[in-house]
N, C-alpha and C. Protein backbone atom coordinates (compact mmCIF):
# COMPACT_ATOMS: atom_id res chain seq x y z
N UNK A 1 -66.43 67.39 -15.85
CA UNK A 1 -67.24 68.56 -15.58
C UNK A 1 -66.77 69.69 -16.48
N UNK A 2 -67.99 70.57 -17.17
CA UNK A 2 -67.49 71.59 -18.28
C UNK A 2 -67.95 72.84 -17.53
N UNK A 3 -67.07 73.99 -16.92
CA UNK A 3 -67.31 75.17 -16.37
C UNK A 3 -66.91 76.01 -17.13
N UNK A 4 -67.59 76.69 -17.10
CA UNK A 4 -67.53 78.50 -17.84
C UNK A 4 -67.50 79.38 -16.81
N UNK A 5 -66.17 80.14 -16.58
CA UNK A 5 -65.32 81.37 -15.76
C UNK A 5 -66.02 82.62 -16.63
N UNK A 6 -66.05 83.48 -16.46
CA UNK A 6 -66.62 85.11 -16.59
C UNK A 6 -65.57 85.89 -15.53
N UNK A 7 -65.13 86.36 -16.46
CA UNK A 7 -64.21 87.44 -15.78
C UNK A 7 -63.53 88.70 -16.75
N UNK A 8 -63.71 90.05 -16.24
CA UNK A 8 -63.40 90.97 -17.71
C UNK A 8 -61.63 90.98 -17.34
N UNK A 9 -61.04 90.22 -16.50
CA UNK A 9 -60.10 89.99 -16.46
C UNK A 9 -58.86 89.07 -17.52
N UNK A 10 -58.77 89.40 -18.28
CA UNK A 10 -58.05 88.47 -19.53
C UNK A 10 -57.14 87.15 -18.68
N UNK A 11 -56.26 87.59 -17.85
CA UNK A 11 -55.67 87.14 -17.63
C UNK A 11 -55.87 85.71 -16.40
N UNK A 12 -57.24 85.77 -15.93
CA UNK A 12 -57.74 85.03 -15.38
C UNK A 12 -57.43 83.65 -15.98
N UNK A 13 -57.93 83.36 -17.40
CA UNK A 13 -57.78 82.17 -18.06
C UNK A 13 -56.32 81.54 -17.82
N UNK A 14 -55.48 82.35 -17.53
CA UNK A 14 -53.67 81.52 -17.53
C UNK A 14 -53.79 80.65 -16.22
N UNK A 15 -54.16 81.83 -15.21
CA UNK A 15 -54.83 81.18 -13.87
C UNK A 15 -55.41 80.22 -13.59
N UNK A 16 -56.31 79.99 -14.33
CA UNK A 16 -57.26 78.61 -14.21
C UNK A 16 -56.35 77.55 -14.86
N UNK A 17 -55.74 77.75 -15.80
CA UNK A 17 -54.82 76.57 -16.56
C UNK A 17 -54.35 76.18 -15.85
N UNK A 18 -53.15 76.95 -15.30
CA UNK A 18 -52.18 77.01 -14.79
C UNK A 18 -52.39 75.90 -13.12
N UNK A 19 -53.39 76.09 -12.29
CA UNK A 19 -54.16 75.95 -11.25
C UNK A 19 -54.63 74.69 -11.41
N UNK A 20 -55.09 74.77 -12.83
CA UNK A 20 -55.99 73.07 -13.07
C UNK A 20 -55.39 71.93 -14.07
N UNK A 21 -54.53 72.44 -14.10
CA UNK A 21 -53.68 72.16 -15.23
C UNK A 21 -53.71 70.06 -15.15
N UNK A 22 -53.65 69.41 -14.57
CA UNK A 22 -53.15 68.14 -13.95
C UNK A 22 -54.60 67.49 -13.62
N UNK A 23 -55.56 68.20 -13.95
CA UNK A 23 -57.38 67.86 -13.89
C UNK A 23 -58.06 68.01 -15.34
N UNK A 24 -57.20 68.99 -16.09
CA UNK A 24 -57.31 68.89 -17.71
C UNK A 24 -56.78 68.09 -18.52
N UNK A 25 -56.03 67.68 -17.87
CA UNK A 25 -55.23 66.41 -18.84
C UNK A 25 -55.44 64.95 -18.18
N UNK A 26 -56.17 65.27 -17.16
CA UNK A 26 -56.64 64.24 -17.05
C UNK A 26 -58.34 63.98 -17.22
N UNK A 27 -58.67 64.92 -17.99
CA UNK A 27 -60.13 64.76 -18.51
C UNK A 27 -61.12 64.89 -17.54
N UNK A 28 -60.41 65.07 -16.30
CA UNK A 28 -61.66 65.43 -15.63
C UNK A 28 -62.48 67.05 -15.52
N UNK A 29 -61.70 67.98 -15.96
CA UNK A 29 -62.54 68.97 -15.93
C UNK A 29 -62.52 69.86 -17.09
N UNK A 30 -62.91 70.28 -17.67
CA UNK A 30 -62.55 71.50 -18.83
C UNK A 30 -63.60 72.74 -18.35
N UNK A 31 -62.52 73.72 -19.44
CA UNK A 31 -63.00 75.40 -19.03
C UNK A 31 -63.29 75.67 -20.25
N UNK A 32 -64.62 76.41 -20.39
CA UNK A 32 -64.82 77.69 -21.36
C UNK A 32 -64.50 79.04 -20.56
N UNK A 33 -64.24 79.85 -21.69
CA UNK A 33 -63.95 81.69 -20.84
C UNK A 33 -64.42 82.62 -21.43
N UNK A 34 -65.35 83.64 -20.54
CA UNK A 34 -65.79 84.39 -20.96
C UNK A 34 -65.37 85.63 -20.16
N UNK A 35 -65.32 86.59 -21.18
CA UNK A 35 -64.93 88.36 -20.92
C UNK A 35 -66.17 89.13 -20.24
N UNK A 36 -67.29 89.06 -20.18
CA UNK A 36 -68.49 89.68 -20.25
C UNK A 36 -69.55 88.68 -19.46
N UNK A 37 -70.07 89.23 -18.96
CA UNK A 37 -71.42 88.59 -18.82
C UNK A 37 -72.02 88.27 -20.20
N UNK A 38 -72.55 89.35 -20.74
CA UNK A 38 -73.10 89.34 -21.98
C UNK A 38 -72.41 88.40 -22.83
N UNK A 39 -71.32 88.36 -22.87
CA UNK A 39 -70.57 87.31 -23.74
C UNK A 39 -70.80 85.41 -23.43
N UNK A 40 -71.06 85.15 -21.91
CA UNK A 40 -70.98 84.71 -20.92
C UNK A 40 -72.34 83.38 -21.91
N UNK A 41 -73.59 84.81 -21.79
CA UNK A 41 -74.80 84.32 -22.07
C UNK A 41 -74.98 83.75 -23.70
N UNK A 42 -74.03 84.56 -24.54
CA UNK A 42 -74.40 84.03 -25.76
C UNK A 42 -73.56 82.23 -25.86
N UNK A 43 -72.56 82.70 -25.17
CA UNK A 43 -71.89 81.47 -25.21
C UNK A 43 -72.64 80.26 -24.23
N UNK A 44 -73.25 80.42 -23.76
CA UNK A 44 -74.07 78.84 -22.66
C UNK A 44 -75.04 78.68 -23.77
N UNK A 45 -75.92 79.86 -24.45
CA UNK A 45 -76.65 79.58 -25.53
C UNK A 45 -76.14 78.22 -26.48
N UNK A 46 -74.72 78.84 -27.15
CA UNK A 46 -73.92 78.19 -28.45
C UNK A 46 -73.65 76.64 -28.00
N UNK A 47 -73.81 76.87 -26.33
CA UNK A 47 -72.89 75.11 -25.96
C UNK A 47 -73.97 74.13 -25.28
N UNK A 48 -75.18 75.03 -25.45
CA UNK A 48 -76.51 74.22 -25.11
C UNK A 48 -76.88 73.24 -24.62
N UNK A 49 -76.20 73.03 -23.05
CA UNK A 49 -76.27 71.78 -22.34
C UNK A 49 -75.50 71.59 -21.50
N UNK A 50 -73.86 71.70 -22.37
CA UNK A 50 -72.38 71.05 -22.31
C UNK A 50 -72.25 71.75 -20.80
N UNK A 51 -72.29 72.92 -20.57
CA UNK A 51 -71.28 73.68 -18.86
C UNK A 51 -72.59 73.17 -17.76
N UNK A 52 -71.86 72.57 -17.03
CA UNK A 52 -72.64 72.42 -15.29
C UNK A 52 -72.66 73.58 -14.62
N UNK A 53 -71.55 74.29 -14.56
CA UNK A 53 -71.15 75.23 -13.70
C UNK A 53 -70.67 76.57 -14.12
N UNK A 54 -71.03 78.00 -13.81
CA UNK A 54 -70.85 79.09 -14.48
C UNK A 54 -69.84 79.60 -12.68
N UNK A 55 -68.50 79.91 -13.01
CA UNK A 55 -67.92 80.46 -11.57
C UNK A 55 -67.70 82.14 -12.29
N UNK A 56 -68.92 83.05 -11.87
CA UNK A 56 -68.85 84.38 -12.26
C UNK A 56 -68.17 85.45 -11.44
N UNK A 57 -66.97 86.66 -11.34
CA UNK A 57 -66.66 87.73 -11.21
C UNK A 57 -68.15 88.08 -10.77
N UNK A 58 -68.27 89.30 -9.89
CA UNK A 58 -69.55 90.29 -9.59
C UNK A 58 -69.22 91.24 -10.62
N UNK A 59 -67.66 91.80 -9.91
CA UNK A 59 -67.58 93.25 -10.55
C UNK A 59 -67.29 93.42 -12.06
N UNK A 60 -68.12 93.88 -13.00
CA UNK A 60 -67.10 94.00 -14.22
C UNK A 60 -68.54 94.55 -15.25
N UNK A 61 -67.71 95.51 -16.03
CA UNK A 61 -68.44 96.44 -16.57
C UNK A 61 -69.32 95.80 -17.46
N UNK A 62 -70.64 96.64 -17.56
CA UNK A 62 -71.46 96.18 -18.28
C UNK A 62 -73.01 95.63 -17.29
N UNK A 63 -73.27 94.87 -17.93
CA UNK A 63 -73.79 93.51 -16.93
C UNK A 63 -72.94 92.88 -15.78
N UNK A 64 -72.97 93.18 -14.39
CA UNK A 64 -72.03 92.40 -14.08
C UNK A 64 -72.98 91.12 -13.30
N UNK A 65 -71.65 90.13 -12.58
CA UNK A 65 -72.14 88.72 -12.31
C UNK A 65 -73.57 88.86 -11.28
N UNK A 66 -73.98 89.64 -11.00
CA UNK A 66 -75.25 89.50 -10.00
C UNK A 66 -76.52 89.47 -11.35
N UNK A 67 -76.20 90.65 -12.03
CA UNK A 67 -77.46 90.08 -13.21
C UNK A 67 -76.89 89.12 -14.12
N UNK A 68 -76.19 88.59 -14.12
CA UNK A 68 -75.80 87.33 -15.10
C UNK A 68 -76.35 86.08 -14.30
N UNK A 69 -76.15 86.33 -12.85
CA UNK A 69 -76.34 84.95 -12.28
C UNK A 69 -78.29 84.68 -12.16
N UNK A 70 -79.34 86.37 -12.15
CA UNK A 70 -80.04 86.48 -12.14
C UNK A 70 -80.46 85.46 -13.49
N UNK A 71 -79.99 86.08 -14.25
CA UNK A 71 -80.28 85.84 -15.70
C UNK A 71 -80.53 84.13 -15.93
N UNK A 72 -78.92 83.78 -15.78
CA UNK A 72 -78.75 81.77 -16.04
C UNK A 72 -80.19 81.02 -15.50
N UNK A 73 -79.80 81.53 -13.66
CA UNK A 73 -81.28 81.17 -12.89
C UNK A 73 -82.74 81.02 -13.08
N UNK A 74 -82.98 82.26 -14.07
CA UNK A 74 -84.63 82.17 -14.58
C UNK A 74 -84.45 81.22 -15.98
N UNK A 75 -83.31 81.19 -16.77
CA UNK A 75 -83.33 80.26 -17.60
C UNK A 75 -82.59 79.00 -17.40
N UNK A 76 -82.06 78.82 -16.88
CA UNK A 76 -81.39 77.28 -16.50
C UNK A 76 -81.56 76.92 -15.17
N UNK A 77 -82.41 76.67 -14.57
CA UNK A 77 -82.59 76.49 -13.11
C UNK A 77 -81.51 75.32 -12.48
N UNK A 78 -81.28 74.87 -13.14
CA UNK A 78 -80.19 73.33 -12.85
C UNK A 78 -78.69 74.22 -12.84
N UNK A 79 -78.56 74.74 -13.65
CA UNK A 79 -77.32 75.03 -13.47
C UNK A 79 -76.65 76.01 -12.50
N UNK A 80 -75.26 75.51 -11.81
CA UNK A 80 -74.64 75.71 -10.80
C UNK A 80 -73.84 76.88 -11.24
N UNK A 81 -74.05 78.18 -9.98
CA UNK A 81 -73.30 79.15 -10.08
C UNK A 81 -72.78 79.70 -9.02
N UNK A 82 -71.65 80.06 -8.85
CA UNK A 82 -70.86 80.35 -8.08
C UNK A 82 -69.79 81.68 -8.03
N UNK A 83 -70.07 82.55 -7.54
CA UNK A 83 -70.31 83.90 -7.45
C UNK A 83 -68.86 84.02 -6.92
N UNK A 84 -68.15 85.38 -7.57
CA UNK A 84 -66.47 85.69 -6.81
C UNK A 84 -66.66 86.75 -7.03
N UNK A 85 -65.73 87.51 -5.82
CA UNK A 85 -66.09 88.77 -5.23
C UNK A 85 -64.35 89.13 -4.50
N UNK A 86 -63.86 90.33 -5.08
CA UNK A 86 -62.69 90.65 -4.74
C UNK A 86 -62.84 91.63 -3.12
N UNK A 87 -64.34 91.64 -3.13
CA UNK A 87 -64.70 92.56 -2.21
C UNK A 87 -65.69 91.71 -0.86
N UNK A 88 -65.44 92.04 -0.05
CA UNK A 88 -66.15 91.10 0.90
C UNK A 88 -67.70 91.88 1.13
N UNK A 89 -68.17 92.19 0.39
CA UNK A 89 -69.69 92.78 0.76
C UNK A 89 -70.58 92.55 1.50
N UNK A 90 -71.21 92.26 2.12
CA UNK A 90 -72.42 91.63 2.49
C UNK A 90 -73.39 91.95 1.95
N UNK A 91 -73.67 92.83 1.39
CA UNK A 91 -74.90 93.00 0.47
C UNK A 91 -74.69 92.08 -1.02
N UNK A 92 -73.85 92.40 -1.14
CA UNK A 92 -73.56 91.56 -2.68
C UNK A 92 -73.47 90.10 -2.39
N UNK A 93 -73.61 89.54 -0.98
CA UNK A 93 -73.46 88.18 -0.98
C UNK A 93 -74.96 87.86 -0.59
N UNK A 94 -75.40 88.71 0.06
CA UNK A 94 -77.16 88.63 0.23
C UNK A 94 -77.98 88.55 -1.04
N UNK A 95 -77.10 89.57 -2.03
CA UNK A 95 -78.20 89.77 -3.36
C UNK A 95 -77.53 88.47 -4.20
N UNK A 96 -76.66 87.91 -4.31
CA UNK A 96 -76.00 86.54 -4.63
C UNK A 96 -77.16 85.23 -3.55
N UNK A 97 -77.03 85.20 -2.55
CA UNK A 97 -77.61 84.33 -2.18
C UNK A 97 -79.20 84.42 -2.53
N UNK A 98 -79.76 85.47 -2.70
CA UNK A 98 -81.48 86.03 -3.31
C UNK A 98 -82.01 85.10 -4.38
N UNK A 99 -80.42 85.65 -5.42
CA UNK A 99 -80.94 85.36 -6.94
C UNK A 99 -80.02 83.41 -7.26
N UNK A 100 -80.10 83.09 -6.30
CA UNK A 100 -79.57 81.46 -6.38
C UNK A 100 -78.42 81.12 -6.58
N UNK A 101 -77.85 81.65 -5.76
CA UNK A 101 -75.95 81.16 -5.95
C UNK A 101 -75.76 80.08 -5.38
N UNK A 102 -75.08 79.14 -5.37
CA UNK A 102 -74.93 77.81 -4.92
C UNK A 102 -73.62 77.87 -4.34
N UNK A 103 -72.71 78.87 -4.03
CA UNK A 103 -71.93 79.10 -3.33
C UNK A 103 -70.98 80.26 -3.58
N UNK A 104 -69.98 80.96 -2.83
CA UNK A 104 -69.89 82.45 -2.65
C UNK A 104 -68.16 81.90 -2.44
N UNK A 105 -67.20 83.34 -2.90
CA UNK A 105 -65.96 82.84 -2.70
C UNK A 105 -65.50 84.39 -3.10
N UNK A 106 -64.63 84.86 -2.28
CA UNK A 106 -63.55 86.05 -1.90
C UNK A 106 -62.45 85.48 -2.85
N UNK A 107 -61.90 86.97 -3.64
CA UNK A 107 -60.38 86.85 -3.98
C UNK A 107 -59.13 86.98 -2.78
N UNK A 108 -58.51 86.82 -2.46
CA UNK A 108 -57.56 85.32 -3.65
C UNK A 108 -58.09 83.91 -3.27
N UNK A 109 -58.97 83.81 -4.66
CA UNK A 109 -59.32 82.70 -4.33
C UNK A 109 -58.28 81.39 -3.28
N UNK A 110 -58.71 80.82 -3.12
CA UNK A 110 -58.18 79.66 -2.11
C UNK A 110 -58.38 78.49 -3.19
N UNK A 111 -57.71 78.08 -4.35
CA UNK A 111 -57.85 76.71 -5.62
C UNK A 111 -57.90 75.50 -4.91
N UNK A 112 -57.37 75.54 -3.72
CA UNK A 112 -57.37 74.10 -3.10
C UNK A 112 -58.99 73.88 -2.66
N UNK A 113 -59.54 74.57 -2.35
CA UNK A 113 -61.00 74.56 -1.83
C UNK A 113 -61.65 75.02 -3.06
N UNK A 114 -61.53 75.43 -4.24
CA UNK A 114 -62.00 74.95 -5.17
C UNK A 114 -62.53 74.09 -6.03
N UNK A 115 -60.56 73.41 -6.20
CA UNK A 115 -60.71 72.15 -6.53
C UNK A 115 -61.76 71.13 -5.94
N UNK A 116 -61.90 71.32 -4.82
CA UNK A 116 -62.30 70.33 -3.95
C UNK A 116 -64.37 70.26 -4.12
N UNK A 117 -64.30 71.57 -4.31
CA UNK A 117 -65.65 71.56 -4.29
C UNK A 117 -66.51 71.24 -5.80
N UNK A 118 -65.45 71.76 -6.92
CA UNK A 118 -65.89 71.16 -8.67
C UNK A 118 -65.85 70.18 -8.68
N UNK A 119 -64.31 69.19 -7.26
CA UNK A 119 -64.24 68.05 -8.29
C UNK A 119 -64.51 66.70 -7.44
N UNK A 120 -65.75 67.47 -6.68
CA UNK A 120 -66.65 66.33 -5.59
C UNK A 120 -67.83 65.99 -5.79
């Protein structure tokens, strides 16, 4: 499975290694990373097929993950997105569930219930 993370968080990417580390070397999953939404979109463009799964940040300047996830949705209807939220909103999980999220997840994330759900 090929997922693309969005997060204006740099440091996110060590996280995911670090976390999945023993699922990458064993070929079962790989990560692309993106800074931006906007960045997010040119890059699913460039890899045209390759990511199943986009796991997007809400908050983060610019475009953030509610119009990104809007966005994938009207153009990739197949593809799986999965919305993270440092903030427990209910509106932001209503306007996430609106625009087609396929599932919703609070920081700190919980990786064990992650794992479980990419790699089922």
């Amino acid at each position: 499975m090929k997922v693309m993370v969005v997060d204006d968080e740099a440091d996110v990417r060590t996280l995911f290694e670090q976390r999945f580390r023993r699922e990458v070397r064993a070929g079962q999953i790989a990560f692309y990373f993106a800074l931006s939404a906007e960045e997010a979109l040119v890059l699913l463009e460039q890899l045209m097929g390759e990511v199943s799964l986009i796991l997007s940040d809400i908050n983060m300047p610019g475009m953030n993950g509610l119009d990104l996830l809007k966005a994938v949705k009207e153009k990739h209807h197949h593809l799986k997105v999965f919305m993270i939220t440092a903030y427990g909103n209910a509106e932001y999980q209503q306007r996430a569930v609106d625009y087609g999220c396929d599932d919703y997840f609070t920081k700190p994330l919980d990786f064990g219930m992650l794992k479980a759900k990419l790699l089922t």
